[in-house]
C-alpha atoms as a PDB file:
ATOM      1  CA  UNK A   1       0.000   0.000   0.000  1.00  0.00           C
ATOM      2  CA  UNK A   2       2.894   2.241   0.591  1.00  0.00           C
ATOM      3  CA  UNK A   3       4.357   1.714  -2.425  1.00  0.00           C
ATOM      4  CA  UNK A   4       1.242   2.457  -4.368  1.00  0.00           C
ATOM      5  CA  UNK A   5       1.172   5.813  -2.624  1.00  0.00           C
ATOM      6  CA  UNK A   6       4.514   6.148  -4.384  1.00  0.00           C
ATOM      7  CA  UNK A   7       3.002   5.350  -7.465  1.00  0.00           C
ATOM      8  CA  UNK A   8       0.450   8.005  -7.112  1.00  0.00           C
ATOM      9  CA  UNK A   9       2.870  10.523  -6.328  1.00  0.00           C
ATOM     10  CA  UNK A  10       4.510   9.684  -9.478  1.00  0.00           C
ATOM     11  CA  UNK A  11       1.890   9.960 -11.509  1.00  0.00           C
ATOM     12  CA  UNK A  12       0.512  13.307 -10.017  1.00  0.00           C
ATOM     13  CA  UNK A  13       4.042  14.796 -11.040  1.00  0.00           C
ATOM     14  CA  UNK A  14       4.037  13.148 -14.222  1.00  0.00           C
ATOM     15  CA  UNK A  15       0.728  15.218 -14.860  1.00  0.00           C
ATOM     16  CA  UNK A  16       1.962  18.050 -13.445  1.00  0.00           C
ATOM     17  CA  UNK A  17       3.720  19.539 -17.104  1.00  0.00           C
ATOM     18  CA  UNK A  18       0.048  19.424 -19.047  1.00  0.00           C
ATOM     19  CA  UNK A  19      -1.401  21.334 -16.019  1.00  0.00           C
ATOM     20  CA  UNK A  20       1.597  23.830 -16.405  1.00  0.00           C
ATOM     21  CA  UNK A  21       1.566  23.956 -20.062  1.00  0.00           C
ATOM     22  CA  UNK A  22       4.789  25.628 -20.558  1.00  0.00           C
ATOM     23  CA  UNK A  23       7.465  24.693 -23.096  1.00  0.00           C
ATOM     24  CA  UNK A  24      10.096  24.513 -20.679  1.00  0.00           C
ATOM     25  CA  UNK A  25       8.470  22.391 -18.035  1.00  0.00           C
ATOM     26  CA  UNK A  26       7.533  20.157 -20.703  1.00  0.00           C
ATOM     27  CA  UNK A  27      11.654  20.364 -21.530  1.00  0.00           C
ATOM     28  CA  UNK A  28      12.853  19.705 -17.530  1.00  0.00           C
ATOM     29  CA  UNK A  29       9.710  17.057 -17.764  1.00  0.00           C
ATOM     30  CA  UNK A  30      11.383  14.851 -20.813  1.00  0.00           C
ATOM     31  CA  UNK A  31      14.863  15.344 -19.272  1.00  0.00           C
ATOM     32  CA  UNK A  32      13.926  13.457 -16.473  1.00  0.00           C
ATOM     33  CA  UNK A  33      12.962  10.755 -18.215  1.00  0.00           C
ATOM     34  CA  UNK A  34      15.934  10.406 -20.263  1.00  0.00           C
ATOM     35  CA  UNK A  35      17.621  10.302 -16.722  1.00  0.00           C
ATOM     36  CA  UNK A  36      15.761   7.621 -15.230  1.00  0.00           C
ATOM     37  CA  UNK A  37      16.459   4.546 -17.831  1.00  0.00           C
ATOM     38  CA  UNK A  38      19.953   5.998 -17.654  1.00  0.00           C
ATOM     39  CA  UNK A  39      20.421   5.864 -13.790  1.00  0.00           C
ATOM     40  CA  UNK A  40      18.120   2.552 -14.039  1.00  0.00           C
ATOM     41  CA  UNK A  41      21.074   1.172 -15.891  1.00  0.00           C
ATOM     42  CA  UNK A  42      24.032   2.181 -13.260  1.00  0.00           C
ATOM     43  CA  UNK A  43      21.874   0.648 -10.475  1.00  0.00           C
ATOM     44  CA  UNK A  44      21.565  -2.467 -12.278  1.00  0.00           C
ATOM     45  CA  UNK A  45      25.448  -2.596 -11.731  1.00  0.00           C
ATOM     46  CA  UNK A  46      25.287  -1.691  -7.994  1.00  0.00           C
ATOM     47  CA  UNK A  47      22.582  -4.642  -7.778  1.00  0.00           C
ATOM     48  CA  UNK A  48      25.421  -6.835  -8.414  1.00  0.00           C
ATOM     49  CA  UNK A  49      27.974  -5.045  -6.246  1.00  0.00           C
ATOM     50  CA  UNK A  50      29.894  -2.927  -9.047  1.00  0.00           C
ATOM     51  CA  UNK A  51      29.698   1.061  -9.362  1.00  0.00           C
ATOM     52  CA  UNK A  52      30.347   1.532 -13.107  1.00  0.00           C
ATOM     53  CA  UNK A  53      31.058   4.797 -14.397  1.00  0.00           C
ATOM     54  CA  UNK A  54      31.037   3.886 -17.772  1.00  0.00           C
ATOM     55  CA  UNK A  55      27.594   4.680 -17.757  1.00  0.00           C
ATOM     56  CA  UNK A  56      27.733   8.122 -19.359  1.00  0.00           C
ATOM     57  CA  UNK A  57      30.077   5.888 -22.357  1.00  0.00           C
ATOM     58  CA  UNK A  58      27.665   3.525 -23.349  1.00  0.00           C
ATOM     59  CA  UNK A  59      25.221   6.509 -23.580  1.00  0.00           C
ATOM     60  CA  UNK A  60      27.716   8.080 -25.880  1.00  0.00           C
ATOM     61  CA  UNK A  61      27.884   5.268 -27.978  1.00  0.00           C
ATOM     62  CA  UNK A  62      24.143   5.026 -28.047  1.00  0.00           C
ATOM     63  CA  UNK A  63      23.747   8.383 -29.019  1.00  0.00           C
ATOM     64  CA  UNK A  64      26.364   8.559 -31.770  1.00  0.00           C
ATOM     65  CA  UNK A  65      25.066   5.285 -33.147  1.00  0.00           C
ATOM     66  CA  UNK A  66      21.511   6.483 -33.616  1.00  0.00           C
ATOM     67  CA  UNK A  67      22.098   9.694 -34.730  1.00  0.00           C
ATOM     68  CA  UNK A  68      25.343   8.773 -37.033  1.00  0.00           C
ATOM     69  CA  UNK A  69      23.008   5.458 -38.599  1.00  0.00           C
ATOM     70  CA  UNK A  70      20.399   8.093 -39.229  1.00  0.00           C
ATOM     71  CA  UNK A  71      21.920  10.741 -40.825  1.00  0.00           C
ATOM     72  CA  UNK A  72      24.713   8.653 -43.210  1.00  0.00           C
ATOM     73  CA  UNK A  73      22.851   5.445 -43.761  1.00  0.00           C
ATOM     74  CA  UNK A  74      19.389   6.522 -43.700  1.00  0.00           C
ATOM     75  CA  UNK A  75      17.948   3.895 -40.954  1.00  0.00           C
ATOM     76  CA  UNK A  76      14.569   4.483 -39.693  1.00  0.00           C
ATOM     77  CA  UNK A  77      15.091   6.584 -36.158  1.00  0.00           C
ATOM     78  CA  UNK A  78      13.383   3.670 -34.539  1.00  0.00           C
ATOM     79  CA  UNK A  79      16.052   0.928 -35.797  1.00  0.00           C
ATOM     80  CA  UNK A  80      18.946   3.080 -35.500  1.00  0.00           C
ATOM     81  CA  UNK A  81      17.543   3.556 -31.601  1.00  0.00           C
ATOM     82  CA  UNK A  82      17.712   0.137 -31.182  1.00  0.00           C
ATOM     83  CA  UNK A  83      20.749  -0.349 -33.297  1.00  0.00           C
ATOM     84  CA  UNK A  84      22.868   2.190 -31.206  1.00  0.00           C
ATOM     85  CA  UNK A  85      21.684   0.408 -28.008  1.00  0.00           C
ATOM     86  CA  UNK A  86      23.028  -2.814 -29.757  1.00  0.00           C
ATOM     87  CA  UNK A  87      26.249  -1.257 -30.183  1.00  0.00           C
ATOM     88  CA  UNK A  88      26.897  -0.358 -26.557  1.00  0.00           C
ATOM     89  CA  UNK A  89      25.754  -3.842 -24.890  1.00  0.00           C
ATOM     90  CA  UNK A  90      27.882  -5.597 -27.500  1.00  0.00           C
ATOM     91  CA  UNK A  91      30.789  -3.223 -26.763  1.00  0.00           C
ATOM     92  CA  UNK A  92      29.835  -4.192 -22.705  1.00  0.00           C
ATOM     93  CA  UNK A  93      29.927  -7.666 -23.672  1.00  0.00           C
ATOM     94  CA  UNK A  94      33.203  -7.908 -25.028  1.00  0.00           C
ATOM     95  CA  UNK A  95      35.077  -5.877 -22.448  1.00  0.00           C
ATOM     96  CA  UNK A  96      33.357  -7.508 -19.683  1.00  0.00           C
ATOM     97  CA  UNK A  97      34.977 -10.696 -19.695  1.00  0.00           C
ATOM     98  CA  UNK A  98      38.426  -8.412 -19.090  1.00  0.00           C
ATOM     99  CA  UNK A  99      37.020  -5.647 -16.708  1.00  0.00           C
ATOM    100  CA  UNK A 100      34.515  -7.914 -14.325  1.00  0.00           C
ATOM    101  CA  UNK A 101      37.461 -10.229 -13.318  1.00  0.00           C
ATOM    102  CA  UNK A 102      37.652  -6.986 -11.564  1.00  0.00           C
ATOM    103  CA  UNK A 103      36.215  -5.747  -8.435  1.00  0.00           C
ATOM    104  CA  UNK A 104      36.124  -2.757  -6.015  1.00  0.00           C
ATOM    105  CA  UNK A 105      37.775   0.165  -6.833  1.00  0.00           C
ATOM    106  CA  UNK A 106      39.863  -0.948  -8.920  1.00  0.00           C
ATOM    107  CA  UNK A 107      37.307  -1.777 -11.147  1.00  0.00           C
ATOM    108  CA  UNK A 108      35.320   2.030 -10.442  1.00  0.00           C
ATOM    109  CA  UNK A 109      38.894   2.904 -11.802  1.00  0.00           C
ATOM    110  CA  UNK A 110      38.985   1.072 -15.109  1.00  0.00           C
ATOM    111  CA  UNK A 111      35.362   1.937 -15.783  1.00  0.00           C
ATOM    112  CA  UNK A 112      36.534   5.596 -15.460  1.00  0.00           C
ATOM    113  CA  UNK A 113      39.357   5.049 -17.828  1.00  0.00           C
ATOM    114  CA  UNK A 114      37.593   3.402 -20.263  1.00  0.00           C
ATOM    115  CA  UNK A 115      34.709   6.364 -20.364  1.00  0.00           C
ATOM    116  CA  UNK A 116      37.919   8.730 -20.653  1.00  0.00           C
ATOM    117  CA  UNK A 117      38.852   6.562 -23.656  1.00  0.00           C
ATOM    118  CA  UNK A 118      35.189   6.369 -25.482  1.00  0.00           C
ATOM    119  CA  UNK A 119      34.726   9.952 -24.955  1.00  0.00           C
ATOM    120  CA  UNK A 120      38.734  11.138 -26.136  1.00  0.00           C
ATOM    121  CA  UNK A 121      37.588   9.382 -29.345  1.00  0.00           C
ATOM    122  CA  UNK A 122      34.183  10.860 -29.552  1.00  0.00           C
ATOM    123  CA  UNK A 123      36.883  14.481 -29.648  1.00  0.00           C
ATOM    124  CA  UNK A 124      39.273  13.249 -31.349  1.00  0.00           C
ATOM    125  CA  UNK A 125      37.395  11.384 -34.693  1.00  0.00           C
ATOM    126  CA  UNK A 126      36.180  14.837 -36.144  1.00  0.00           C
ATOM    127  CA  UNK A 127      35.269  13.211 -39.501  1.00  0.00           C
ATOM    128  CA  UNK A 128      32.829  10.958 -38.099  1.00  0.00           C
ATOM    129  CA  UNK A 129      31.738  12.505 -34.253  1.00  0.00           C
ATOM    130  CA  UNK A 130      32.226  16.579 -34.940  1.00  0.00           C
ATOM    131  CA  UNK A 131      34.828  16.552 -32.345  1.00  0.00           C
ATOM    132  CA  UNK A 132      34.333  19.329 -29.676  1.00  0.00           C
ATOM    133  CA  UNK A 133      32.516  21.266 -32.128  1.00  0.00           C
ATOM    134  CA  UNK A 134      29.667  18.972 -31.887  1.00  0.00           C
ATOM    135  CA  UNK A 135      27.330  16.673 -34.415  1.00  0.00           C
ATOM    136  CA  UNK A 136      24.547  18.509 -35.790  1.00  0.00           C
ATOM    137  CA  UNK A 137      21.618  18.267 -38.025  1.00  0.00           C
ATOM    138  CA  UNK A 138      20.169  15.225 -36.421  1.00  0.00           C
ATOM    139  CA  UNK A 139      16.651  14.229 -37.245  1.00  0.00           C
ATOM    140  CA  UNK A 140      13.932  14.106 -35.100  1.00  0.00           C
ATOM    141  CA  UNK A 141      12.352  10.767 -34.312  1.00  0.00           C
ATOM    142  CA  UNK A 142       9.518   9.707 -36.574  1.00  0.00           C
ATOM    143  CA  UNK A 143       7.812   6.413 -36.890  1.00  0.00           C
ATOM    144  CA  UNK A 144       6.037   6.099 -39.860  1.00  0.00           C
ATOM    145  CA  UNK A 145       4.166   9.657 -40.513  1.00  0.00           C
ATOM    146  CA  UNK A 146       4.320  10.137 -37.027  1.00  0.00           C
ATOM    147  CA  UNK A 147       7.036  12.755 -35.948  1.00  0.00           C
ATOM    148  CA  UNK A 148       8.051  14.010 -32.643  1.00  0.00           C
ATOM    149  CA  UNK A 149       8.997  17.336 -32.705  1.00  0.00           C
ATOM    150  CA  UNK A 150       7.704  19.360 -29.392  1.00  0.00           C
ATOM    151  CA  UNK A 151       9.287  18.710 -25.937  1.00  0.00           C
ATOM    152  CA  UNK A 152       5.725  17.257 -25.066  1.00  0.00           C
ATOM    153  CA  UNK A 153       6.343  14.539 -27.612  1.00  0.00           C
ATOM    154  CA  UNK A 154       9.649  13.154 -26.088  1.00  0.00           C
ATOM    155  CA  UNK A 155       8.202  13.480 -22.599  1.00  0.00           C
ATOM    156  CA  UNK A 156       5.387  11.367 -23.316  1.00  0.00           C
ATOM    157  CA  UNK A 157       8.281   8.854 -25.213  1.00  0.00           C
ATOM    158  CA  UNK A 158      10.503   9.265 -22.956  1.00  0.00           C
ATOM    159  CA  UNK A 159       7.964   8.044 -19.973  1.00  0.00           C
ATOM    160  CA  UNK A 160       6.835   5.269 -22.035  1.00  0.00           C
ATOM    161  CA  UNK A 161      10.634   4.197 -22.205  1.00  0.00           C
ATOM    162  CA  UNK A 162      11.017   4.944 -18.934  1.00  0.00           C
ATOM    163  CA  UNK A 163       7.863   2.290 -17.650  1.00  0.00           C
ATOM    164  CA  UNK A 164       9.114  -0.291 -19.967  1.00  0.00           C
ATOM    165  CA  UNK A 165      12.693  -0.353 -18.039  1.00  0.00           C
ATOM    166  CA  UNK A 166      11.655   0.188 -15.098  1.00  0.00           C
ATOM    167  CA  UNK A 167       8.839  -2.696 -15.556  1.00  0.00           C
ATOM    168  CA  UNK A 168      11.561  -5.113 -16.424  1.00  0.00           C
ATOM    169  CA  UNK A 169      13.334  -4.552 -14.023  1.00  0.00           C
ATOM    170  CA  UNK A 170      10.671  -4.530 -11.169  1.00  0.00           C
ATOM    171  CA  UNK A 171      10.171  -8.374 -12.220  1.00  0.00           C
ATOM    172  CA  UNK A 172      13.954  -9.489 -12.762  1.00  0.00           C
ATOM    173  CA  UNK A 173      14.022  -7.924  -8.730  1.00  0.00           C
ATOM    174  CA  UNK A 174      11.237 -10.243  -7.625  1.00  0.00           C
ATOM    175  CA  UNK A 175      12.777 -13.390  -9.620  1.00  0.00           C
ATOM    176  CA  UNK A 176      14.774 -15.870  -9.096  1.00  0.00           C
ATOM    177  CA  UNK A 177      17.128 -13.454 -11.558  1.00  0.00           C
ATOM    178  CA  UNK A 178      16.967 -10.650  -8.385  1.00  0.00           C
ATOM    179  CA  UNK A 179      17.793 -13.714  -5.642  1.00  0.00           C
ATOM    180  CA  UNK A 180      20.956 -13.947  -7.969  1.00  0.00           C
ATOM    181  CA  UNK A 181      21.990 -10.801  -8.149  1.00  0.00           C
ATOM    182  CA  UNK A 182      21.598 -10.284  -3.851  1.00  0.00           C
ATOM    183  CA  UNK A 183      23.656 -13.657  -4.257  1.00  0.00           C
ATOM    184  CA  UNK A 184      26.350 -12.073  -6.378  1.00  0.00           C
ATOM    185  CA  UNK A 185      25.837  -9.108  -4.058  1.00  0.00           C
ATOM    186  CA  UNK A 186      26.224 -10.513  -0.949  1.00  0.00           C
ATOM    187  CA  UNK A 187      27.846 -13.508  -0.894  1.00  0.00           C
ATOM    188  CA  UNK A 188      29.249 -14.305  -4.260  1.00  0.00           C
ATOM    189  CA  UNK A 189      30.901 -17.552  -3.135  1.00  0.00           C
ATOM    190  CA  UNK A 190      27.544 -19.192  -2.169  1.00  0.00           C
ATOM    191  CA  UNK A 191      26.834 -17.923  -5.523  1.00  0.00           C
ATOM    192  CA  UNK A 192      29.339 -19.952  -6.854  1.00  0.00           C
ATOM    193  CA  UNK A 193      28.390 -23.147  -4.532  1.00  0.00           C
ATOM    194  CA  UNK A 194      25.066 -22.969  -5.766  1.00  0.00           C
ATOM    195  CA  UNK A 195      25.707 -23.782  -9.550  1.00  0.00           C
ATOM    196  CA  UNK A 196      25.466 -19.784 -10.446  1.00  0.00           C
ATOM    197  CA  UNK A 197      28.455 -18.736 -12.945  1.00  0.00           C
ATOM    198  CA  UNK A 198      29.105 -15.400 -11.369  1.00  0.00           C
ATOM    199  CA  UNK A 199      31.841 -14.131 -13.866  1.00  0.00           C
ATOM    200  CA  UNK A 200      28.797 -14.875 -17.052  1.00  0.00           C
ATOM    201  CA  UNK A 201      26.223 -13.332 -15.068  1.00  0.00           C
ATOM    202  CA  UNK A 202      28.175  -9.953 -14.383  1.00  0.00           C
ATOM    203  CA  UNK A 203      28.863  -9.446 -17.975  1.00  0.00           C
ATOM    204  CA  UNK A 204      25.109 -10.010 -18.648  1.00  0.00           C
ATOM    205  CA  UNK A 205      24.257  -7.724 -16.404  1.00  0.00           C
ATOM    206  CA  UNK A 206      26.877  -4.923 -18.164  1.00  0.00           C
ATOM    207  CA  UNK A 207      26.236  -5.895 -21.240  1.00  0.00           C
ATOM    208  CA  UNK A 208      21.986  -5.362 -20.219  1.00  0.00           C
ATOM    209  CA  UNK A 209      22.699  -2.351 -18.730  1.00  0.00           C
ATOM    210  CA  UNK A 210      25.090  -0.872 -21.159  1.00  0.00           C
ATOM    211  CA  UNK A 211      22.063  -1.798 -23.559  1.00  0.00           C
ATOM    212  CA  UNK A 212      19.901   0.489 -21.327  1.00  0.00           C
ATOM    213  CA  UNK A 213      21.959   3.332 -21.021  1.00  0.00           C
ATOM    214  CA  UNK A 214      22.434   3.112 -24.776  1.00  0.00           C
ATOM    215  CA  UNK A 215      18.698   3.352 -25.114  1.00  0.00           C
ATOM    216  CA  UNK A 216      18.734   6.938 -23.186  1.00  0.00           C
ATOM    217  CA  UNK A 217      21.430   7.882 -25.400  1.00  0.00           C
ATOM    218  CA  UNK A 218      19.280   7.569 -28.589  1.00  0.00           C
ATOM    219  CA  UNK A 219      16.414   8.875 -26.859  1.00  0.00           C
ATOM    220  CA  UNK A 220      18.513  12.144 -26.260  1.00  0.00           C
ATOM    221  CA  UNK A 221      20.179  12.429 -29.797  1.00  0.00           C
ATOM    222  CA  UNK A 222      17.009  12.436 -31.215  1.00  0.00           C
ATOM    223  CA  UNK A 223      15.442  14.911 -28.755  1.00  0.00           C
ATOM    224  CA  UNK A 224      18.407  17.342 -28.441  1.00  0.00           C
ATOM    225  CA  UNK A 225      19.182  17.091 -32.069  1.00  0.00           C
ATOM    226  CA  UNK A 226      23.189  17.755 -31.202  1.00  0.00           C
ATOM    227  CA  UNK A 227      25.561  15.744 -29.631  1.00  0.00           C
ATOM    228  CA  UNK A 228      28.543  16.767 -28.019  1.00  0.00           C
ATOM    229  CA  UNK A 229      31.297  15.072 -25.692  1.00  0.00           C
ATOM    230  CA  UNK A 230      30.947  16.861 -23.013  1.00  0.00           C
ATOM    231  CA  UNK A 231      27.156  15.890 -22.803  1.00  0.00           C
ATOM    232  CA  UNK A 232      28.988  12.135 -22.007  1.00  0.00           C
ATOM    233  CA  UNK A 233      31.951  13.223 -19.504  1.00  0.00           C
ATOM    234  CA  UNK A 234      32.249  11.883 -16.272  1.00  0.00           C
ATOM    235  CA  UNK A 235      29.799  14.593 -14.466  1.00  0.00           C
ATOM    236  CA  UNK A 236      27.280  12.876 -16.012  1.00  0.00           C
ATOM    237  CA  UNK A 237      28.628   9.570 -13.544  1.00  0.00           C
ATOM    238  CA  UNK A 238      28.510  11.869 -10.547  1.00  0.00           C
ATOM    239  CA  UNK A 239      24.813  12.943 -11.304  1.00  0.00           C
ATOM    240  CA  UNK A 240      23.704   9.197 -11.635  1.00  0.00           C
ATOM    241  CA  UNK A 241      25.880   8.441  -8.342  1.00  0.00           C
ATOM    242  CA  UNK A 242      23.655  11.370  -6.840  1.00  0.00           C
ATOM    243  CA  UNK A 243      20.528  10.227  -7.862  1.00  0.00           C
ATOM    244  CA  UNK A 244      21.017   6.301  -7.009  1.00  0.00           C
ATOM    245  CA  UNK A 245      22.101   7.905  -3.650  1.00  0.00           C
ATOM    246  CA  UNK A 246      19.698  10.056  -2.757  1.00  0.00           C
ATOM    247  CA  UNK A 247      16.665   8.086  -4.685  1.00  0.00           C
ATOM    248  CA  UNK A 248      17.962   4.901  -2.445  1.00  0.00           C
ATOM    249  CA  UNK A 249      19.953   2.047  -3.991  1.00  0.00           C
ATOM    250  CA  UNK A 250      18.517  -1.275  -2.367  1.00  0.00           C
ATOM    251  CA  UNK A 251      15.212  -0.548  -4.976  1.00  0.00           C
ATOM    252  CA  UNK A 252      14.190  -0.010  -8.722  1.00  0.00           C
ATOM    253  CA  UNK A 253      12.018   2.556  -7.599  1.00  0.00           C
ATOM    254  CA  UNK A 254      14.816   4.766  -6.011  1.00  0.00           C
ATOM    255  CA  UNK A 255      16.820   5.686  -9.206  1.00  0.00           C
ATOM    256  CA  UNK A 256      13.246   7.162 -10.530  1.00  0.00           C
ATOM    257  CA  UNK A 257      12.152   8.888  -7.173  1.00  0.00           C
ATOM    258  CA  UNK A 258      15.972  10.120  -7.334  1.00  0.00           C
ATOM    259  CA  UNK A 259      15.769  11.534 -10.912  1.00  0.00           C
ATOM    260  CA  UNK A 260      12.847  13.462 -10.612  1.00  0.00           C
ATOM    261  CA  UNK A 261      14.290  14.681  -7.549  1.00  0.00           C
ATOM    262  CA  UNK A 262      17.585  15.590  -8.738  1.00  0.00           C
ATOM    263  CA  UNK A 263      17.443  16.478 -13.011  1.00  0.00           C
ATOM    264  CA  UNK A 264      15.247  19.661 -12.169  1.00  0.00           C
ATOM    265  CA  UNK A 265      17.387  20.470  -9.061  1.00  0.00           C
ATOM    266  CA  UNK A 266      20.098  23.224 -10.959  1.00  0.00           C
ATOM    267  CA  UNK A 267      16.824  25.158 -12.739  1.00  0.00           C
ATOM    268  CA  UNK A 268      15.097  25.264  -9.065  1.00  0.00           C
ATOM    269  CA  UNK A 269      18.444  26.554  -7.944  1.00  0.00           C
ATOM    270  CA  UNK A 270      18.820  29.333 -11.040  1.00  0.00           C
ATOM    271  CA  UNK A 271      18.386  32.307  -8.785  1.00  0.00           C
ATOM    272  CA  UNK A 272      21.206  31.142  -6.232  1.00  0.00           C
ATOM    273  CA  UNK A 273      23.456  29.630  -8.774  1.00  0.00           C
ATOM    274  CA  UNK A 274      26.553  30.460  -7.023  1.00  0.00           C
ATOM    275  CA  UNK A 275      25.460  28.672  -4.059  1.00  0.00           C
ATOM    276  CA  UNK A 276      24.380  26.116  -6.453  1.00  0.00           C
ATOM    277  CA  UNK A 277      27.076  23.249  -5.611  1.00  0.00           C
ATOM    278  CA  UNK A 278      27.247  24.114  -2.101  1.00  0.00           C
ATOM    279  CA  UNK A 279      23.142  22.872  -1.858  1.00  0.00           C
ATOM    280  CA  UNK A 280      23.582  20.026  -3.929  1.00  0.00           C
ATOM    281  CA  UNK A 281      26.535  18.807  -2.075  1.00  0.00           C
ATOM    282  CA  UNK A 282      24.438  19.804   1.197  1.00  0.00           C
ATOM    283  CA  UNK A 283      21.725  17.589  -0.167  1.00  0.00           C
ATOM    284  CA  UNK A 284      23.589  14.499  -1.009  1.00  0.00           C
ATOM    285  CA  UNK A 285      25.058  14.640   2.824  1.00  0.00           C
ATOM    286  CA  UNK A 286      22.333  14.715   4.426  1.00  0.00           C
ATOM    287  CA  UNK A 287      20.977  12.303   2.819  1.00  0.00           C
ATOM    288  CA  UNK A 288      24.177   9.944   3.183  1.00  0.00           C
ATOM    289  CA  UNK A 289      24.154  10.628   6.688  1.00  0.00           C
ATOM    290  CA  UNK A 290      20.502  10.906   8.201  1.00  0.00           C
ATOM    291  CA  UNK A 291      18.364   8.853   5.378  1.00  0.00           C
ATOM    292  CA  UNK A 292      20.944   5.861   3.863  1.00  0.00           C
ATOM    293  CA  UNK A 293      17.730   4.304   2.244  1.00  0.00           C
ATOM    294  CA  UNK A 294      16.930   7.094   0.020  1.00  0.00           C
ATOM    295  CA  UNK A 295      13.918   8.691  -0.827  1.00  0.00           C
ATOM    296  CA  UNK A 296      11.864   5.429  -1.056  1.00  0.00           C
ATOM    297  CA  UNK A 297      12.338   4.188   2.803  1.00  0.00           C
ATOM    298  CA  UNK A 298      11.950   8.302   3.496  1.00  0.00           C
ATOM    299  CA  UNK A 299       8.349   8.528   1.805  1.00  0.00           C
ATOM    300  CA  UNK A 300       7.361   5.049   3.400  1.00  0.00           C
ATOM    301  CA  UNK A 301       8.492   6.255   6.874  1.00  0.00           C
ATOM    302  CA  UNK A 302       6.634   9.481   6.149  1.00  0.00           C
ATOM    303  CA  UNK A 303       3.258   7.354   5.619  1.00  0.00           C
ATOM    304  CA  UNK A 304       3.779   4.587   7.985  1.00  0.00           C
ATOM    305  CA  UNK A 305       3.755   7.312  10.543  1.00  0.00           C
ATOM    306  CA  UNK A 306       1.052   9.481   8.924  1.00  0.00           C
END
């Protein structure tokens, strides 16, 4: 019951844009929910015990690959989408076998490097990325006659998205799939003495998630209609750390509660923007310190007490 009350608050602020009817809500609105598969994806990895900032990488990758397939092959927006997502869980699954024999920091370390790498390339390769100066011209995405061209459109895309991960991975949490990951988690040797090939299922799980965070990468191409590396850099890891923080880790619902919380955070904070870090860092301890679960367990308290 508690969690439905979560549910309701969700969709009250989901409404919330078409009751405000103003372009830039509707832009803050579809933002979010290009954040939420995103951050979705990096707590897949901490499901399994393994912060990855590569995150912001794969979303590169995903980006460039549905916007390049687009606008030099001519693939339908909806393919190259897919296609781009493709790229980045296939690029997971062939440097997982080498980076998940890896754990702790030192794998948070080669994650970073690798991002560093991707995103060097995405400046360096001017012919084919724009380099610094950016890709433009991308198309919007269409299916069919059907073109999505207002803010509005990509919020109402980007929530469908947005349901569809988050559905998925609702159910792999309640599986035997979920009991797995806690295993991996946990204890990864009873993992092990249970029949459960620990090393396979970690690179599933990047390769799924790199998939994912692919999938928010197209999403944003299309939407932003200009790419840029600095839209992949490794800020974008500390954001998704944020939100998985302060949205609470231990559930799927926590990377949403935390997105919605944190994406519209630096527009709320316009008017004070040079205190602007100093609050966000401010939020993010408090949080760390006084409410460890995250939003979730705070909102449940909140009505178990009501």
């Amino acid at each position: 019951m508690r969690t439905r009350s979560i549910y309701l608050l969700i969709f009250v602020l989901a409404l919330l844009p078409w009751f405000l009817d103003n372009r830039y809500v509707f832009h803050l609105a579809a933002m979010v929910t290009i954040m939420i598969p995103l951050a979705l994806s990096m707590n897949l990895m901490l499901k399994i015990g393994q912060l990855s900032i590569a995150q912001p990488a794969f979303m590169g990758i995903g980006a460039y690959g549905a916007a390049l397939l687009t606008m030099r092959l001519g693939f339908p927006p909806a393919l190259a989408l897919l296609c781009g997502a493709l790229f980045a869980g296939v690029l997971a699954a062939v440097v997982g076998p080498l980076f998940l024999r890896i754990k702790g920091v030192y794998f948070v370390l080669l994650t970073y490097a690798f991002g560093e790498i991707i995103n060097l390339i995405f400046q360096e390769w001017t012919s084919l990325f724009g380099g610094n100066n950016g890709l433009y011209g991308i198309p919007k995405f269409a299916i069919g006659s059907l073109r999505l061209t207002q803010p509005q459109h990509y919020f109402v895309f980007g929530l469908l998205l947005s349901v569809i991960v988050y559905g998925v991975m609702r159910l792999v949490e309640r599986s035997d799939i979920g009991a797995i990951f806690h295993s991996l988690n946990e204890d990864e040797m009873l993992s092990r003495a249970l029949g459960s090939n620990a090393l396979s299922w970690r690179i599933g799980t990047f390769a799924v998630s790199a998939f994912v965070a692919g999938l928010s990468g197209g999403l944003y191409a299309f939407y932003i209609s200009f790419l840029s590396p600095e839209a992949f850099g490794f800020i974008v890891s500390v954001d998704l750390i944020v939100i998985n923080a302060i949205g609470g880790v231990s559930t799927v619902l926590g990377p949403v509660l935390g997105a919605i919380f944190i994406v519209p955070l630096p527009e709320l904070l316009r008017e004070a923007r040079e205190y602007q870090l100093l609050i966000y860092g401010g939020c993010l301890v408090v949080f760390l310190i006084f409410f460890r679960q995250g939003l979730v367990a705070l909102l449940q308290r909140g009505k178990a007490h009501a």
